[in-house]
Protein backbone atom coordinates (compact mmCIF):
# COMPACT_ATOMS: atom_id res chain seq x y z
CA UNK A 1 6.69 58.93 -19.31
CA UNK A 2 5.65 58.41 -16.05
CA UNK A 3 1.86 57.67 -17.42
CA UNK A 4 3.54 55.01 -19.57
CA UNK A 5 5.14 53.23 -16.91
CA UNK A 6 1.97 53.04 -15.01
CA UNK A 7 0.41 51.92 -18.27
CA UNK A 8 3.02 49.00 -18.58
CA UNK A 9 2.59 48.18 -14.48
CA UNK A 10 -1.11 47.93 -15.08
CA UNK A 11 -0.65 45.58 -18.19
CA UNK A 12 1.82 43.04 -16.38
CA UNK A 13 -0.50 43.04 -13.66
CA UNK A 14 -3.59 42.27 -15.44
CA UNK A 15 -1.49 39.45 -17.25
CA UNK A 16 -0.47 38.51 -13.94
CA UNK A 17 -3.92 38.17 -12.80
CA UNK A 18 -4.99 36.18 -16.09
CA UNK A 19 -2.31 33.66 -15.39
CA UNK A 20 -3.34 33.35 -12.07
CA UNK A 21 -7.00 32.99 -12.75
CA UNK A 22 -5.94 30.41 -15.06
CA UNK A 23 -4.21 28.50 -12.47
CA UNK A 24 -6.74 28.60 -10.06
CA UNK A 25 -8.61 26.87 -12.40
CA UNK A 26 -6.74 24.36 -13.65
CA UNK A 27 -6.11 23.47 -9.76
CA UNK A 28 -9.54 23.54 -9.12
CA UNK A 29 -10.13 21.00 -12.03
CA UNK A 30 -7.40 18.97 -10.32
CA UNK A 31 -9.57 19.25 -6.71
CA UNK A 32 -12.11 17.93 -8.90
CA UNK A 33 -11.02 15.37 -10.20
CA UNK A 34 -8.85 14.13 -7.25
CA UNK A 35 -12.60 14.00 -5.66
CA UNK A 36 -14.16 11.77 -8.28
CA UNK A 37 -10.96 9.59 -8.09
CA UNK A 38 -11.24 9.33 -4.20
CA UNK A 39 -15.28 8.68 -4.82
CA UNK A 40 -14.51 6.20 -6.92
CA UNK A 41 -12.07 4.70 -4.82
CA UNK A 42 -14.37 4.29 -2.41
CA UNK A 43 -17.13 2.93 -3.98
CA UNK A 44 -14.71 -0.26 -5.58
CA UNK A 45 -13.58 -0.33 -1.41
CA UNK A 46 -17.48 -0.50 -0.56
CA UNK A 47 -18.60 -2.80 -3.26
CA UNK A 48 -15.36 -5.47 -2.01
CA UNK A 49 -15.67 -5.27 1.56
CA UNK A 50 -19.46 -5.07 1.76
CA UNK A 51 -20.46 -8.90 1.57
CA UNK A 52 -17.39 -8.87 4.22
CA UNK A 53 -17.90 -6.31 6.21
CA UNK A 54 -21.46 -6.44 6.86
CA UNK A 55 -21.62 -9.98 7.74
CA UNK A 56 -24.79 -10.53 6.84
CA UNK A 57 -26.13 -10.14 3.59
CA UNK A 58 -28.65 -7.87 2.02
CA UNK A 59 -27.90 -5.17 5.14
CA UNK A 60 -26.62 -1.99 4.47
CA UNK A 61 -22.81 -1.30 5.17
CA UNK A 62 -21.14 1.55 6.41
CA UNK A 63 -18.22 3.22 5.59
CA UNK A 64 -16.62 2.88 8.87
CA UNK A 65 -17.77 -1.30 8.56
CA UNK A 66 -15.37 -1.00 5.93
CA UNK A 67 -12.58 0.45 7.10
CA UNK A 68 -12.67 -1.72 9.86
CA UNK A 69 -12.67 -4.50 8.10
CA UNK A 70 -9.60 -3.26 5.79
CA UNK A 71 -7.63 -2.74 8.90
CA UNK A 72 -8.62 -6.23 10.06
CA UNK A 73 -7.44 -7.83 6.95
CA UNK A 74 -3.96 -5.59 7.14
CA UNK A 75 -3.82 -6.94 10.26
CA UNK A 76 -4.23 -10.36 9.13
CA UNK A 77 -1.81 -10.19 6.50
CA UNK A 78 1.02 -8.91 8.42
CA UNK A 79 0.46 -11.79 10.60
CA UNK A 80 0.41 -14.02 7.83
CA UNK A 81 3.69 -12.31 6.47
CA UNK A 82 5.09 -12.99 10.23
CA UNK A 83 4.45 -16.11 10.38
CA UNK A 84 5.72 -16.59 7.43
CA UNK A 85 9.09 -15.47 8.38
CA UNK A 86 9.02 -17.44 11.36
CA UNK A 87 8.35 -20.65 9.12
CA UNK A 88 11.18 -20.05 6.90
CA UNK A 89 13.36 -19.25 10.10
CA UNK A 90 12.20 -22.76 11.31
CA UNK A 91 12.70 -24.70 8.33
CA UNK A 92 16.13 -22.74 7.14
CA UNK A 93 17.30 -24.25 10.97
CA UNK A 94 16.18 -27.64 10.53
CA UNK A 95 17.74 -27.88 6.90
CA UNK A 96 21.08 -26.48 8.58
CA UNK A 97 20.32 -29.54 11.68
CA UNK A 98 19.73 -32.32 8.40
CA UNK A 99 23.13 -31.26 7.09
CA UNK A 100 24.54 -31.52 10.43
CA UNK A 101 23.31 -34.68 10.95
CA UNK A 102 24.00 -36.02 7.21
CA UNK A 103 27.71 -34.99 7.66
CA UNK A 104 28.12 -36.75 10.96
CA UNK A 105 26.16 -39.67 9.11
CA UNK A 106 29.17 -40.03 6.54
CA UNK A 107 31.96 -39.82 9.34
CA UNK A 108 30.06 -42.52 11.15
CA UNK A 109 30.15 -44.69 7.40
CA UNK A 110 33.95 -43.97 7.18
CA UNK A 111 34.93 -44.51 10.32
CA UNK A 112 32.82 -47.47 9.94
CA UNK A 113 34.12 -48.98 6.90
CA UNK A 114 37.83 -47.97 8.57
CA UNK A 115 37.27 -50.66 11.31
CA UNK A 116 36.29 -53.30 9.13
């Protein structure tokens, strides 16, 4: 009895071992491809920053050319979206200042039109 336990112990632990070789290679496939995506991640980055990034054409780029010039144009957007804010700030205030001004046109009219 006791030879059959072992027997069964062995035999879950040699399925246990399959399924775990399988995994490993499933994640390993996922590794792999996670790689080409990055690779080819890069390479679109490289090809649309190059003429950018390198300033000058025909001379070769690097990778840290690039990223530099991705963080300048983050930069440059998020000033663009500030200022942006800061326009509609400016212009939501002088709309508010026209209506001001329109109402106090109208009590001007009336209290025109009253005196006459």
């Amino acid at each position: 009895q006791a030879e059959e336990e072992l027997k069964e112990a062995c035999a879950r632990q040699a399925l246990q071992l399959q399924e775990m070789g399988r995994r490993e290679r499933l994640l390993t496939a996922d590794v792999g491809r996670a790689k080409e995506q990055l690779e080819s991640f890069k390479t679109q980055v490289m090809r649309v920053c190059s003429p950018a990034a390198a300033g000058v054409a025909g001379k070769a780029v690097t990778e840290q050319q690039v990223i530099e010039k991705v963080r300048q144009i983050s930069e440059e957007n998020q000033q663009s979206h500030e200022r942006e804010k800061r326009l509609q700030e400016e212009l939501s205030s002088r709309l508010l200042k026209e209506k001001e001004v329109s109402a106090n046109i109208e009590v001007f009219k009336k209290s025109l039109q009253e005196l006459q």
